[in-house]
PDB file of N, CA and C in Angstrom:
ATOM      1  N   UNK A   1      68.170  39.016 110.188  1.00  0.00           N
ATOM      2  CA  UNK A   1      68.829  39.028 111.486  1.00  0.00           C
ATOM      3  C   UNK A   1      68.898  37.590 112.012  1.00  0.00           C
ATOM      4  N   UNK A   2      70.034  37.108 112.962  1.00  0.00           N
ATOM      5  CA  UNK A   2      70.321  35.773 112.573  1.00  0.00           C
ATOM      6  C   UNK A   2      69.546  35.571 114.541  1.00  0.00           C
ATOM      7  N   UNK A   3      69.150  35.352 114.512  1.00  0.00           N
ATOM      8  CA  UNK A   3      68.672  35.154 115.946  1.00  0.00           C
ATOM      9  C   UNK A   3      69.228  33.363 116.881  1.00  0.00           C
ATOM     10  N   UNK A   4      70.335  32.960 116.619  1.00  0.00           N
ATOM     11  CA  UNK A   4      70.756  31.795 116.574  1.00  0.00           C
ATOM     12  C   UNK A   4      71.741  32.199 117.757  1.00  0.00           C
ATOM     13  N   UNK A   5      72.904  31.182 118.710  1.00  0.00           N
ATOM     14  CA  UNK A   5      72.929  31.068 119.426  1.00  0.00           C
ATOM     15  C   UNK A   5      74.049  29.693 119.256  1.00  0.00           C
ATOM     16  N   UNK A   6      75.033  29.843 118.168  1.00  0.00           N
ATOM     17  CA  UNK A   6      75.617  28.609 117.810  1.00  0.00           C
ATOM     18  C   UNK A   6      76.919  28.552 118.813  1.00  0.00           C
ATOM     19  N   UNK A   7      77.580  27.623 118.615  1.00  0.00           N
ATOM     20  CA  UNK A   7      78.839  26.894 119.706  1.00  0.00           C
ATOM     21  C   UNK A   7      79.838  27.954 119.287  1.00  0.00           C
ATOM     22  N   UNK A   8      80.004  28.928 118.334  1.00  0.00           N
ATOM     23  CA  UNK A   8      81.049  29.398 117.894  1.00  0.00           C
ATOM     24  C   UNK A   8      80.620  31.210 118.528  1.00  0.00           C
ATOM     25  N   UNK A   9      79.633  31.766 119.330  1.00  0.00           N
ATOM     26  CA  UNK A   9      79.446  32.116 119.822  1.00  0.00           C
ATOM     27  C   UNK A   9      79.127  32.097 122.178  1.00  0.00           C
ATOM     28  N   UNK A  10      79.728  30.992 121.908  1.00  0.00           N
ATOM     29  CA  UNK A  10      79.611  30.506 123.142  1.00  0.00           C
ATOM     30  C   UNK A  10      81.288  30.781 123.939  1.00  0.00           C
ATOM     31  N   UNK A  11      81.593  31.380 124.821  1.00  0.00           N
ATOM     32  CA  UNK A  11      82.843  31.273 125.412  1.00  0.00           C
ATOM     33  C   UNK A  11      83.331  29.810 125.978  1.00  0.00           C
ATOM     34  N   UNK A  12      84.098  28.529 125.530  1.00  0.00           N
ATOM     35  CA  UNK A  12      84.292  27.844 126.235  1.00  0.00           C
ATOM     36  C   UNK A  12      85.500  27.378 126.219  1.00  0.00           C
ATOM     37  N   UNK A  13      86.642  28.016 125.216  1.00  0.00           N
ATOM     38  CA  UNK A  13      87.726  27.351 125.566  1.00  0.00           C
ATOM     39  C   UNK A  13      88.338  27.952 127.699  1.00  0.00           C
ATOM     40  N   UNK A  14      89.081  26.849 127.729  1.00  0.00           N
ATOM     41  CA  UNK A  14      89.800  26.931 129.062  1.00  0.00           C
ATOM     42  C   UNK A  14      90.874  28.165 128.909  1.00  0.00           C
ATOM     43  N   UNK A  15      91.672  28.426 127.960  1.00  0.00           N
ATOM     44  CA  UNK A  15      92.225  29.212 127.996  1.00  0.00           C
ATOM     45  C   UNK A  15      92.092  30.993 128.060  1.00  0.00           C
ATOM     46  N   UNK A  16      90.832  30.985 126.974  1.00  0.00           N
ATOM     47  CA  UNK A  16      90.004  31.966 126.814  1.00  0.00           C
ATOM     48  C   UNK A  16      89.242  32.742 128.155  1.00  0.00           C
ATOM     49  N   UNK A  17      88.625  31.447 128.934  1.00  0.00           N
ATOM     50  CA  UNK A  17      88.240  31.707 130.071  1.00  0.00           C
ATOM     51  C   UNK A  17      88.834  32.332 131.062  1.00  0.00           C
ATOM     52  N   UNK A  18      89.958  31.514 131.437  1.00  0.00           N
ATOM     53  CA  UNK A  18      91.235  31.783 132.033  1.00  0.00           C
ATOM     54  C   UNK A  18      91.806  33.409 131.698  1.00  0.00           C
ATOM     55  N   UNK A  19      91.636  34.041 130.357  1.00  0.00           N
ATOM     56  CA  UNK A  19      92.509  35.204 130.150  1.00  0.00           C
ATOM     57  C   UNK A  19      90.851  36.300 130.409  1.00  0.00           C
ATOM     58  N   UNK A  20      89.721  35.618 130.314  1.00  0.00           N
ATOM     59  CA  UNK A  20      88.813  36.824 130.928  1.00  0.00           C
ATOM     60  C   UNK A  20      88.529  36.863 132.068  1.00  0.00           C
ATOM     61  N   UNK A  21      89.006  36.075 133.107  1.00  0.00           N
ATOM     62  CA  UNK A  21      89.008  36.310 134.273  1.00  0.00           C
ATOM     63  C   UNK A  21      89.956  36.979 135.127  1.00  0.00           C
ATOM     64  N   UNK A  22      91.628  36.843 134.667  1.00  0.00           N
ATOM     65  CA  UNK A  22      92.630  37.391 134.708  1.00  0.00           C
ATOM     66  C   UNK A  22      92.716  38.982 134.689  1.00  0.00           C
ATOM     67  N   UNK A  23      92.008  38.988 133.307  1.00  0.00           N
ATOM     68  CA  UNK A  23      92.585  40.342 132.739  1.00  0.00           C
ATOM     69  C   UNK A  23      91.428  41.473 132.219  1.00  0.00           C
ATOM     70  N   UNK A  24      90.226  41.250 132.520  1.00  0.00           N
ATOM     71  CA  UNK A  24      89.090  41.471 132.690  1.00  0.00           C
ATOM     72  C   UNK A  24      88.683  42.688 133.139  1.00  0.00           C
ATOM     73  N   UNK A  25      87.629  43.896 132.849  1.00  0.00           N
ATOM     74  CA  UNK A  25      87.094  44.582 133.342  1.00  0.00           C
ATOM     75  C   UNK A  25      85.470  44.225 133.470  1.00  0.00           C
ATOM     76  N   UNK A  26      85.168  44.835 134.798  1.00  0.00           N
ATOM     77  CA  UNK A  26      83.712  44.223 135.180  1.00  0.00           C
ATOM     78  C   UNK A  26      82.824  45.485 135.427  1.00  0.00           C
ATOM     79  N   UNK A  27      81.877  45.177 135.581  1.00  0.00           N
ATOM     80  CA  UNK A  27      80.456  46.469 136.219  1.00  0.00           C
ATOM     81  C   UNK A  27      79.408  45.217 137.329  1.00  0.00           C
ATOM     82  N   UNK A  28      78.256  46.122 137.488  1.00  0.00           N
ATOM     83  CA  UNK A  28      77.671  44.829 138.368  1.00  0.00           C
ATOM     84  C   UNK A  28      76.324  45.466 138.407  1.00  0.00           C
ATOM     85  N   UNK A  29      75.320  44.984 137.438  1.00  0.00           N
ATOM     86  CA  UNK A  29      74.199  45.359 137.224  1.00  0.00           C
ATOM     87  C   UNK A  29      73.241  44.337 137.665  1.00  0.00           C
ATOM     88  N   UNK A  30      72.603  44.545 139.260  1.00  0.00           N
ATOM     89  CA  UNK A  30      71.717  43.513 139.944  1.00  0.00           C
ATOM     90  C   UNK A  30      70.880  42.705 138.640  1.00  0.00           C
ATOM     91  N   UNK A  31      70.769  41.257 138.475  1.00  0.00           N
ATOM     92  CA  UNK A  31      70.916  39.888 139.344  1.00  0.00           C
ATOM     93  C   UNK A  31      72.685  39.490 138.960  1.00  0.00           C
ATOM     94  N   UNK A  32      73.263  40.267 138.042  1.00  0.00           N
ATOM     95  CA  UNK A  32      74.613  39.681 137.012  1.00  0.00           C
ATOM     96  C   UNK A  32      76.089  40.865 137.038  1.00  0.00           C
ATOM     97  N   UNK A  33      77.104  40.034 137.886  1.00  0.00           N
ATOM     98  CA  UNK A  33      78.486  40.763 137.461  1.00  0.00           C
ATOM     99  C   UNK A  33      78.369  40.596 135.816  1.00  0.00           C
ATOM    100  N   UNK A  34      79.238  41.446 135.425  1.00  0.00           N
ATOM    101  CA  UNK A  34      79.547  41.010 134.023  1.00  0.00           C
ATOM    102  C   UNK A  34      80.711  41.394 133.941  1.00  0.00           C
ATOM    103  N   UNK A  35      81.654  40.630 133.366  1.00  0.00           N
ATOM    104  CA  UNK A  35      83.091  40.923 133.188  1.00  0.00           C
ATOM    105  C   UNK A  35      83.519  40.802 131.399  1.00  0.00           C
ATOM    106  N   UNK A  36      84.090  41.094 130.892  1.00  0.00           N
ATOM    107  CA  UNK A  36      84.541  41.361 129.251  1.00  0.00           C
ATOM    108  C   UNK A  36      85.862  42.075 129.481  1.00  0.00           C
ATOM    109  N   UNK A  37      85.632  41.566 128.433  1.00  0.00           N
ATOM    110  CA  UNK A  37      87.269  41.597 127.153  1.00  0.00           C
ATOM    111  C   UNK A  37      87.188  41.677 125.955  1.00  0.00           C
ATOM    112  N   UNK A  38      88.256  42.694 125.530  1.00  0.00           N
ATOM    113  CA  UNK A  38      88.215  43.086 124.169  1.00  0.00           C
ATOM    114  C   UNK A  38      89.202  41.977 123.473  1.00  0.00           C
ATOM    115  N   UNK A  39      88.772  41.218 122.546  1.00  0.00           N
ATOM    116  CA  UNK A  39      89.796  40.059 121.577  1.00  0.00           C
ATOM    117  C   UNK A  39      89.716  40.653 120.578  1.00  0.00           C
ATOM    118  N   UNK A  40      90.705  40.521 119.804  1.00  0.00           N
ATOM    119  CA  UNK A  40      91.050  41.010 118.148  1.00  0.00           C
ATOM    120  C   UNK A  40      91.205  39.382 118.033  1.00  0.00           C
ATOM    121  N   UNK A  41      90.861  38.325 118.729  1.00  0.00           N
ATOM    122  CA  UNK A  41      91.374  36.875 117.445  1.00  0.00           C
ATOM    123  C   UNK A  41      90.354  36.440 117.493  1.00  0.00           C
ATOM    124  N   UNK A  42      88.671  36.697 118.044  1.00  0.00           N
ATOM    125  CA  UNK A  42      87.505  36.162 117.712  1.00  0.00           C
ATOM    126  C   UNK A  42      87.109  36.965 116.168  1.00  0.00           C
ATOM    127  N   UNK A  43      86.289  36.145 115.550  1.00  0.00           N
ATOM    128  CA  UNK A  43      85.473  36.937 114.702  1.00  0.00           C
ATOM    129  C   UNK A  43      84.010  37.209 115.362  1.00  0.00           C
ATOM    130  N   UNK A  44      83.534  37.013 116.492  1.00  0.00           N
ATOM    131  CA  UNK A  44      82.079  37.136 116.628  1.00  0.00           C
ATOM    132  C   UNK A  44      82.665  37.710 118.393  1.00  0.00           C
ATOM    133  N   UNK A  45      81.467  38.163 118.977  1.00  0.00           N
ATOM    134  CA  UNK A  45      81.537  38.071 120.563  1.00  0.00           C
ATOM    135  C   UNK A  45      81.016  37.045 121.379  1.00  0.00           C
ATOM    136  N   UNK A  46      81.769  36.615 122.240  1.00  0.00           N
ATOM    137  CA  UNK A  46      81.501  35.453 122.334  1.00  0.00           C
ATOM    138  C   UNK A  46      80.971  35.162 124.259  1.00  0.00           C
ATOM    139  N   UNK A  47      80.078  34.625 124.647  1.00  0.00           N
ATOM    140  CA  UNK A  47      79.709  34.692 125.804  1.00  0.00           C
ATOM    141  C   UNK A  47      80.045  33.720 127.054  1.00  0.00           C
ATOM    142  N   UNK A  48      79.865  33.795 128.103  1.00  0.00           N
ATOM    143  CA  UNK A  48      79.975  32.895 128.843  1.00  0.00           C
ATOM    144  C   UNK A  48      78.688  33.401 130.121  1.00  0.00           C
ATOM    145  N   UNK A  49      78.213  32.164 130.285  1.00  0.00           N
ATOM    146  CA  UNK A  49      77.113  32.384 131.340  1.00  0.00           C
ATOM    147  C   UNK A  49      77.089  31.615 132.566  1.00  0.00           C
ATOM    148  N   UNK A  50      77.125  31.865 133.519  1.00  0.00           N
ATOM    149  CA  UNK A  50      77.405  30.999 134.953  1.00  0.00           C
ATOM    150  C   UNK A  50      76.740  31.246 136.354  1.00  0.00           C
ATOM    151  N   UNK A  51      76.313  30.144 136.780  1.00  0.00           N
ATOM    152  CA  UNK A  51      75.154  30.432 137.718  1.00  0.00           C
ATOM    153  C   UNK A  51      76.272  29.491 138.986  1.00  0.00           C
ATOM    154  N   UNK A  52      75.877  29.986 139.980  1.00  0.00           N
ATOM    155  CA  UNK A  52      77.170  29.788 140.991  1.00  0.00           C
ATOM    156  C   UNK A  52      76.030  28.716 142.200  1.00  0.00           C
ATOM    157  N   UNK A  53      77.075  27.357 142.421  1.00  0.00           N
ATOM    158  CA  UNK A  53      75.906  26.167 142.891  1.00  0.00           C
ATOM    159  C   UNK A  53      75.742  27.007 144.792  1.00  0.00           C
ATOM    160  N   UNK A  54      76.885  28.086 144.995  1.00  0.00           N
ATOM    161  CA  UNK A  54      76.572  28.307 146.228  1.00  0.00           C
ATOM    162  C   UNK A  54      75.626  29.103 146.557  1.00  0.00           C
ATOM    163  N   UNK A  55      74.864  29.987 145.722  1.00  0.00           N
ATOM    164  CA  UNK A  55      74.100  30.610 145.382  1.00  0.00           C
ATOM    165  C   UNK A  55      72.936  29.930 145.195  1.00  0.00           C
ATOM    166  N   UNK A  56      72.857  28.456 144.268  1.00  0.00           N
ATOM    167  CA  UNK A  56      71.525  27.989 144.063  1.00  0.00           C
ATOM    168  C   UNK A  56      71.525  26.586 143.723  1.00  0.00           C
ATOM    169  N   UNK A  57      71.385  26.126 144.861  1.00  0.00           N
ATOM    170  CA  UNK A  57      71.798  24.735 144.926  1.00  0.00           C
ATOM    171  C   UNK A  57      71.360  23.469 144.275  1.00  0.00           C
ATOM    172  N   UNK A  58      70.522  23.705 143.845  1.00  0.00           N
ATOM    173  CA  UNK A  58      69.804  22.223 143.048  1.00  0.00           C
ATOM    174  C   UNK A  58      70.060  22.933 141.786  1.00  0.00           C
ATOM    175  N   UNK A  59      70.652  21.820 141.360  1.00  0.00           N
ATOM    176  CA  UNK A  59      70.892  21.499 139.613  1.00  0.00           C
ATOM    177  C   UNK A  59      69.518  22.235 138.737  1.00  0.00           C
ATOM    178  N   UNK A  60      68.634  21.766 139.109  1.00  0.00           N
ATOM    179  CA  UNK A  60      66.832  22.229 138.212  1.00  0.00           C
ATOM    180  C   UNK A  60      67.041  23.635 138.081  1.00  0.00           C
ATOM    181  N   UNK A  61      67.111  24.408 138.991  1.00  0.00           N
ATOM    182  CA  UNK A  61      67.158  26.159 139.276  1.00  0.00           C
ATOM    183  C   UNK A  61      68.080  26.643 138.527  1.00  0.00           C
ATOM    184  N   UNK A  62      69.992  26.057 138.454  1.00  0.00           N
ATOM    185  CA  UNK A  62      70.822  26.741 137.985  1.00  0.00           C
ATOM    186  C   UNK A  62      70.320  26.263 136.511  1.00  0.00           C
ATOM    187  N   UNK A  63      69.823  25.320 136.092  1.00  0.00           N
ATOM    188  CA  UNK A  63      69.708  25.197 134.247  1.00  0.00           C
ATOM    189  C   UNK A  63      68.380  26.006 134.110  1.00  0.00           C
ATOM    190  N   UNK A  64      67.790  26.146 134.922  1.00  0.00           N
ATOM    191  CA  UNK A  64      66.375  27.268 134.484  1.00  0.00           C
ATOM    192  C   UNK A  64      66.577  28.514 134.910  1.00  0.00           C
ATOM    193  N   UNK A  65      67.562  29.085 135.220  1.00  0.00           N
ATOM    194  CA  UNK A  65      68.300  30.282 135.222  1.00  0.00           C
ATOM    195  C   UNK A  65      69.261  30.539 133.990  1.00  0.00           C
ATOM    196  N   UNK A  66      69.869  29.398 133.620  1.00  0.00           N
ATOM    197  CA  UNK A  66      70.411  29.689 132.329  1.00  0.00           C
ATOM    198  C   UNK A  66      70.138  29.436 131.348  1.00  0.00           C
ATOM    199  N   UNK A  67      68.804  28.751 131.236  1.00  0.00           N
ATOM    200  CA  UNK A  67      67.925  28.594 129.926  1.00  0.00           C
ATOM    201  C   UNK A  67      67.308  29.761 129.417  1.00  0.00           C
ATOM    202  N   UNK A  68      67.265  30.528 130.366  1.00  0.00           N
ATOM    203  CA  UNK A  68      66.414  32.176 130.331  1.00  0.00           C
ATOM    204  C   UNK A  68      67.454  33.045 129.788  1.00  0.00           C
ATOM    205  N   UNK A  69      68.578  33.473 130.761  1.00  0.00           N
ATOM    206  CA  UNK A  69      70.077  33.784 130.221  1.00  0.00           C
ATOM    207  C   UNK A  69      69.856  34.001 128.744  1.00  0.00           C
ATOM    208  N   UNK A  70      70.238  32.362 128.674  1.00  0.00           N
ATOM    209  CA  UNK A  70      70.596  32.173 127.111  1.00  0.00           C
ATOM    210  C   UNK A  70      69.542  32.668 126.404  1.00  0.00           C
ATOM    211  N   UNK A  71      68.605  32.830 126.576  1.00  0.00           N
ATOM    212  CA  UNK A  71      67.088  33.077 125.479  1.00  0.00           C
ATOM    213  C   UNK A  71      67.309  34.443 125.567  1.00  0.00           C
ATOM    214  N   UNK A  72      67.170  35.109 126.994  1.00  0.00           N
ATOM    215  CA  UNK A  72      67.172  36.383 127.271  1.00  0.00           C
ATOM    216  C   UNK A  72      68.089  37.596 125.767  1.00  0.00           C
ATOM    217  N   UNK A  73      69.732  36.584 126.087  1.00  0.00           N
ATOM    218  CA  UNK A  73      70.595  36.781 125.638  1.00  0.00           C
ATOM    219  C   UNK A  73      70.722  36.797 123.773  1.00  0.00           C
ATOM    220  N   UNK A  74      69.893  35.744 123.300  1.00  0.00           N
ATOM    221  CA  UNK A  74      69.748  35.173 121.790  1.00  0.00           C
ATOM    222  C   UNK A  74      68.638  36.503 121.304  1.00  0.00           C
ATOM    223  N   UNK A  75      67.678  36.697 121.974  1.00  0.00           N
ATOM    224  CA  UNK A  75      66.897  37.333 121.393  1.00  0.00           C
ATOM    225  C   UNK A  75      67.126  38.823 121.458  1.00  0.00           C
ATOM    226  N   UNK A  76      68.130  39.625 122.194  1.00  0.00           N
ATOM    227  CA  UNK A  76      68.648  41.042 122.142  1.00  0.00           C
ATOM    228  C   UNK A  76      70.276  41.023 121.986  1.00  0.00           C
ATOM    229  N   UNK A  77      70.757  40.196 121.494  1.00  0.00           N
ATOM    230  CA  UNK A  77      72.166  39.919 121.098  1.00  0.00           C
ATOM    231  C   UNK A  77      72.204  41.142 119.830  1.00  0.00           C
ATOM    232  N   UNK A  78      71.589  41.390 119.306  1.00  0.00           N
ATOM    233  CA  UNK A  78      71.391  42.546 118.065  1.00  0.00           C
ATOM    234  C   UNK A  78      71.872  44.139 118.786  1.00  0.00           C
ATOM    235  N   UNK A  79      71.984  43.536 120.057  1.00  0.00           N
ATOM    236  CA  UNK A  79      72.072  45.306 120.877  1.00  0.00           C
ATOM    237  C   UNK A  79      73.567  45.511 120.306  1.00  0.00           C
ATOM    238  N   UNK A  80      73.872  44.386 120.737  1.00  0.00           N
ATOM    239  CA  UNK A  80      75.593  44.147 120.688  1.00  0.00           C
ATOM    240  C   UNK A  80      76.161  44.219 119.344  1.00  0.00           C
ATOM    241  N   UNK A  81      75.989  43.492 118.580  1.00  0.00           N
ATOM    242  CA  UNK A  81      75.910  43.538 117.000  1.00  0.00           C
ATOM    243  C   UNK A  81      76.207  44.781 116.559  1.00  0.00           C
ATOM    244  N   UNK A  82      75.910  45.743 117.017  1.00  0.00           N
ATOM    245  CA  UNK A  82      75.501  46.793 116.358  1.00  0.00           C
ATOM    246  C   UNK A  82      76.797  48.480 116.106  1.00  0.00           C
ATOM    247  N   UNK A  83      77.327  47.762 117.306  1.00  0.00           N
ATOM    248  CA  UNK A  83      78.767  48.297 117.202  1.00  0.00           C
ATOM    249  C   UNK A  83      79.926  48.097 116.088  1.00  0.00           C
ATOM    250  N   UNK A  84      81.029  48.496 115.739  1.00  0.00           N
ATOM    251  CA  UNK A  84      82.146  48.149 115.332  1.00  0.00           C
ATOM    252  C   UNK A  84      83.069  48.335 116.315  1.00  0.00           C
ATOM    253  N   UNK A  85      84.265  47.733 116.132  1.00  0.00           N
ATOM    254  CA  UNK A  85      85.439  47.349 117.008  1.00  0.00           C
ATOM    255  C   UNK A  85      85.457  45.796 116.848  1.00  0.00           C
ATOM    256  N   UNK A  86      86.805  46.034 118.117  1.00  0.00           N
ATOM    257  CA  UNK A  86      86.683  45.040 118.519  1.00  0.00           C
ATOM    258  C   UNK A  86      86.124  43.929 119.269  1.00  0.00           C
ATOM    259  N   UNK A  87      85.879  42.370 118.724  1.00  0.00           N
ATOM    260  CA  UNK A  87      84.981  42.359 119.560  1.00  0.00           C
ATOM    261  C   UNK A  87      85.245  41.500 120.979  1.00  0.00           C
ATOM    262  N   UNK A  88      83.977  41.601 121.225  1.00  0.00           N
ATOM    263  CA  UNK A  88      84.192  40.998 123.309  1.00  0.00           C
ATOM    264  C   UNK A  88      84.253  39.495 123.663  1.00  0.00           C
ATOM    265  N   UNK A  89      84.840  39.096 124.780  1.00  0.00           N
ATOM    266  CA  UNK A  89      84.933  38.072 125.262  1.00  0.00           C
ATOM    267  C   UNK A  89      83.816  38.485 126.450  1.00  0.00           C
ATOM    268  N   UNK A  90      82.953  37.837 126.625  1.00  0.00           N
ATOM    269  CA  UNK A  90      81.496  38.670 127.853  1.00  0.00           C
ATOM    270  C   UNK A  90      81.162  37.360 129.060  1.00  0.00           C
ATOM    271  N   UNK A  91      81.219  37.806 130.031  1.00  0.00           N
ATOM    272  CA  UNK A  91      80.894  36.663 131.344  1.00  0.00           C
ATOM    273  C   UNK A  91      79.918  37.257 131.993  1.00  0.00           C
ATOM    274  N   UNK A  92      78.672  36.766 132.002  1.00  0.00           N
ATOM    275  CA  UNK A  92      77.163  36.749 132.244  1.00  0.00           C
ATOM    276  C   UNK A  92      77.284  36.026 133.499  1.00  0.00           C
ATOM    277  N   UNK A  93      77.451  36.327 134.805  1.00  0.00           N
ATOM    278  CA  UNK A  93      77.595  36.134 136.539  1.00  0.00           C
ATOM    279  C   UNK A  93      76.422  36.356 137.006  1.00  0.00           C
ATOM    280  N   UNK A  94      75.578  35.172 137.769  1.00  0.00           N
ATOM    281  CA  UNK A  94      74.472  35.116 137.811  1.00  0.00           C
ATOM    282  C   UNK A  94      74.467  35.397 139.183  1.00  0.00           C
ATOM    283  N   UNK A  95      74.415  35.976 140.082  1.00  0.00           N
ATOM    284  CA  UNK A  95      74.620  36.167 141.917  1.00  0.00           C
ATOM    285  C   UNK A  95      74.141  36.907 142.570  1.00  0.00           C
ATOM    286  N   UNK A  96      72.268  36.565 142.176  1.00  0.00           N
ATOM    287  CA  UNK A  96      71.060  36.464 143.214  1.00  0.00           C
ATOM    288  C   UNK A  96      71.165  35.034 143.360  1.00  0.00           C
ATOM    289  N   UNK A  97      70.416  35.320 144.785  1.00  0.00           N
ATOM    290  CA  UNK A  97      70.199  33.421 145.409  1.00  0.00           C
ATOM    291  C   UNK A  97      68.325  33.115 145.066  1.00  0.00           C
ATOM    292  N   UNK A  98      68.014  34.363 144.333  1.00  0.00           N
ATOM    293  CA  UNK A  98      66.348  33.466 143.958  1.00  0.00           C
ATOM    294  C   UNK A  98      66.396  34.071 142.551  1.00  0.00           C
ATOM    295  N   UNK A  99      64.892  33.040 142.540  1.00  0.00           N
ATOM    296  CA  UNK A  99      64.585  32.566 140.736  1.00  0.00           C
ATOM    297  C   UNK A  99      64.147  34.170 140.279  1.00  0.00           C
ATOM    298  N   UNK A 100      64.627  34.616 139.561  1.00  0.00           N
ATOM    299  CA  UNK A 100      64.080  35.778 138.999  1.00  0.00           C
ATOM    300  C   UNK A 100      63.613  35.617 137.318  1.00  0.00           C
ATOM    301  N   UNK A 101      62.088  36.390 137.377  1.00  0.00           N
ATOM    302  CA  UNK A 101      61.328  35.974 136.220  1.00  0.00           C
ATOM    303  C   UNK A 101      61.922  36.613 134.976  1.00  0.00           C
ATOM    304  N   UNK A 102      61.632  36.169 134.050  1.00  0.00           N
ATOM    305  CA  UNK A 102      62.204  36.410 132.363  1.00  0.00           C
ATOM    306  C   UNK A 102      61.951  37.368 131.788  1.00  0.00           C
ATOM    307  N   UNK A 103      60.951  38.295 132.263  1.00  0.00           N
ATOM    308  CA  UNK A 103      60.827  39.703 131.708  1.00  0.00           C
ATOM    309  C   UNK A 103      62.285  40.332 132.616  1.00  0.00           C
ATOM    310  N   UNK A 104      62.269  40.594 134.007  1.00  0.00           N
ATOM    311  CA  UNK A 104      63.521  40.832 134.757  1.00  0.00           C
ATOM    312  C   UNK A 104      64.772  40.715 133.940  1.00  0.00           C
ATOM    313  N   UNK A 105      64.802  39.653 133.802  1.00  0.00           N
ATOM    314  CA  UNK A 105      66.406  39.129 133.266  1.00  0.00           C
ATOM    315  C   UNK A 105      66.865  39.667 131.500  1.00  0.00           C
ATOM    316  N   UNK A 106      65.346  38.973 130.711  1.00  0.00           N
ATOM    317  CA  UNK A 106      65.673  39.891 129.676  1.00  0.00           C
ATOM    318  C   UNK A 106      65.723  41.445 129.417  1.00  0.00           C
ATOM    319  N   UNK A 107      65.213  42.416 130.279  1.00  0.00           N
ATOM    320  CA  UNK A 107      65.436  43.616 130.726  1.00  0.00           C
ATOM    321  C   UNK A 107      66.538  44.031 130.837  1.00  0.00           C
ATOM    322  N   UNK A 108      67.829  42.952 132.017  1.00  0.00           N
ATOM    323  CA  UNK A 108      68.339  43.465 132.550  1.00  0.00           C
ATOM    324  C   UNK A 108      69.556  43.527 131.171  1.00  0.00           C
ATOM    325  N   UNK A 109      69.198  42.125 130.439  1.00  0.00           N
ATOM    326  CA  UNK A 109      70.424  41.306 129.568  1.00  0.00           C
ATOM    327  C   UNK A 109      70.486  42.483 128.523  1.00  0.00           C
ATOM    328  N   UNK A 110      69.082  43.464 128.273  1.00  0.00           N
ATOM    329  CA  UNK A 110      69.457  44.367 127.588  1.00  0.00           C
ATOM    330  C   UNK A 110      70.351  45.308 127.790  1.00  0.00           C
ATOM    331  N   UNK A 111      69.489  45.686 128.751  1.00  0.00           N
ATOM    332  CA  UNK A 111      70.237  46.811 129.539  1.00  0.00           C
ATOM    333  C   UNK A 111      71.869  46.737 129.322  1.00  0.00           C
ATOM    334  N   UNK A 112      72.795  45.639 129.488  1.00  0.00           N
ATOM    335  CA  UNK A 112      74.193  45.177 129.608  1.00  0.00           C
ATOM    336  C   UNK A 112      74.478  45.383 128.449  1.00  0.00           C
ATOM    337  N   UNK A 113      73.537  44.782 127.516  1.00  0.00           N
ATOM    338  CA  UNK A 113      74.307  44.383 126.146  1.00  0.00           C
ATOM    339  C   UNK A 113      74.705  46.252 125.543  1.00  0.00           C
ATOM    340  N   UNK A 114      73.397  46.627 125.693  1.00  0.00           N
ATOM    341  CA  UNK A 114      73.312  48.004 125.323  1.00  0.00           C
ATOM    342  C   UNK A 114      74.741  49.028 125.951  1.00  0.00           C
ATOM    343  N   UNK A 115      74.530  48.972 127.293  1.00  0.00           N
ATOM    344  CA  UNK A 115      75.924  49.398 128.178  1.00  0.00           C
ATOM    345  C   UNK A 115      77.202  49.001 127.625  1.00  0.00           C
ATOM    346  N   UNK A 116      77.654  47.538 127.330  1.00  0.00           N
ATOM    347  CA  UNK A 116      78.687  46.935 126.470  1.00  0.00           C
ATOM    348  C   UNK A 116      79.052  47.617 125.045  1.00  0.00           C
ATOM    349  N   UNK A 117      77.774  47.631 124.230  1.00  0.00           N
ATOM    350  CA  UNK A 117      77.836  48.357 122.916  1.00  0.00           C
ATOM    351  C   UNK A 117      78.526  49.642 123.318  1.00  0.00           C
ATOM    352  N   UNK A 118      78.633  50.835 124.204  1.00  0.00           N
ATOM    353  CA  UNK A 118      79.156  51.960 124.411  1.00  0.00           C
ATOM    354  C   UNK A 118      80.315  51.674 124.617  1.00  0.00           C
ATOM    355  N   UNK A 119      81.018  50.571 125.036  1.00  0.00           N
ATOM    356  CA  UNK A 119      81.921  50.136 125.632  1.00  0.00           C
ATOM    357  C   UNK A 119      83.701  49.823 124.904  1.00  0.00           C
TER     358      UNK A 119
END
């Protein structure tokens, strides 16, 4: 099991972004909206994670909110995996205004991924 977390799993083109925000279906599972899209031109699912500065204002907080995210995310990414189809374009919306601890978040990141897999 590949427990990795490479650039080719990461959502970052502008355009890409642009068409999952557009055209997007969402849910909203407290601390994280999550919005996705089904792509037939990725080969992998690919994520995007975003912590909002009006929400949490010093720089330190939003990268130690998404250092967790991302870990949260790397280490139950297998939930997701586990499906066939097509796969997702996924936006990880971070919008509590406090630090919430890493059991929480990886809980919740399951919880989604698992929900997504039905999806």
């Amino acid at each position: 099991m590949d427990r990795k977390f490479p650039k080719s799993e990461r959502l970052h083109s502008r355009k890409s972004i642009k068409e999952l925000f557009d055209k997007s279906s969402s849910f909203f599972l407290y601390p994280f909206k999550v919005i996705f899209l089904a792509s037939e031109s990725v080969g992998t699912d690919q994520v995007l994670i975003s912590v909002s500065k009006k929400k949490l204002r010093k720089a330190t907080d939003r990268n130690w909110v998404k250092r967790r995210v991302r870990e949260a995310y790397r280490l139950n990414k297998h939930l997701l995996a586990e499906k066939s189809g097509p796969h997702k374009h996924i936006g990880l919306i971070y919008v509590s205004s406090d630090l919430i601890a890493y059991d929480e978040i990886s809980k919740k990141i399951a919880t989604i991924l698992k929900k997504l897999n039905k999806l």
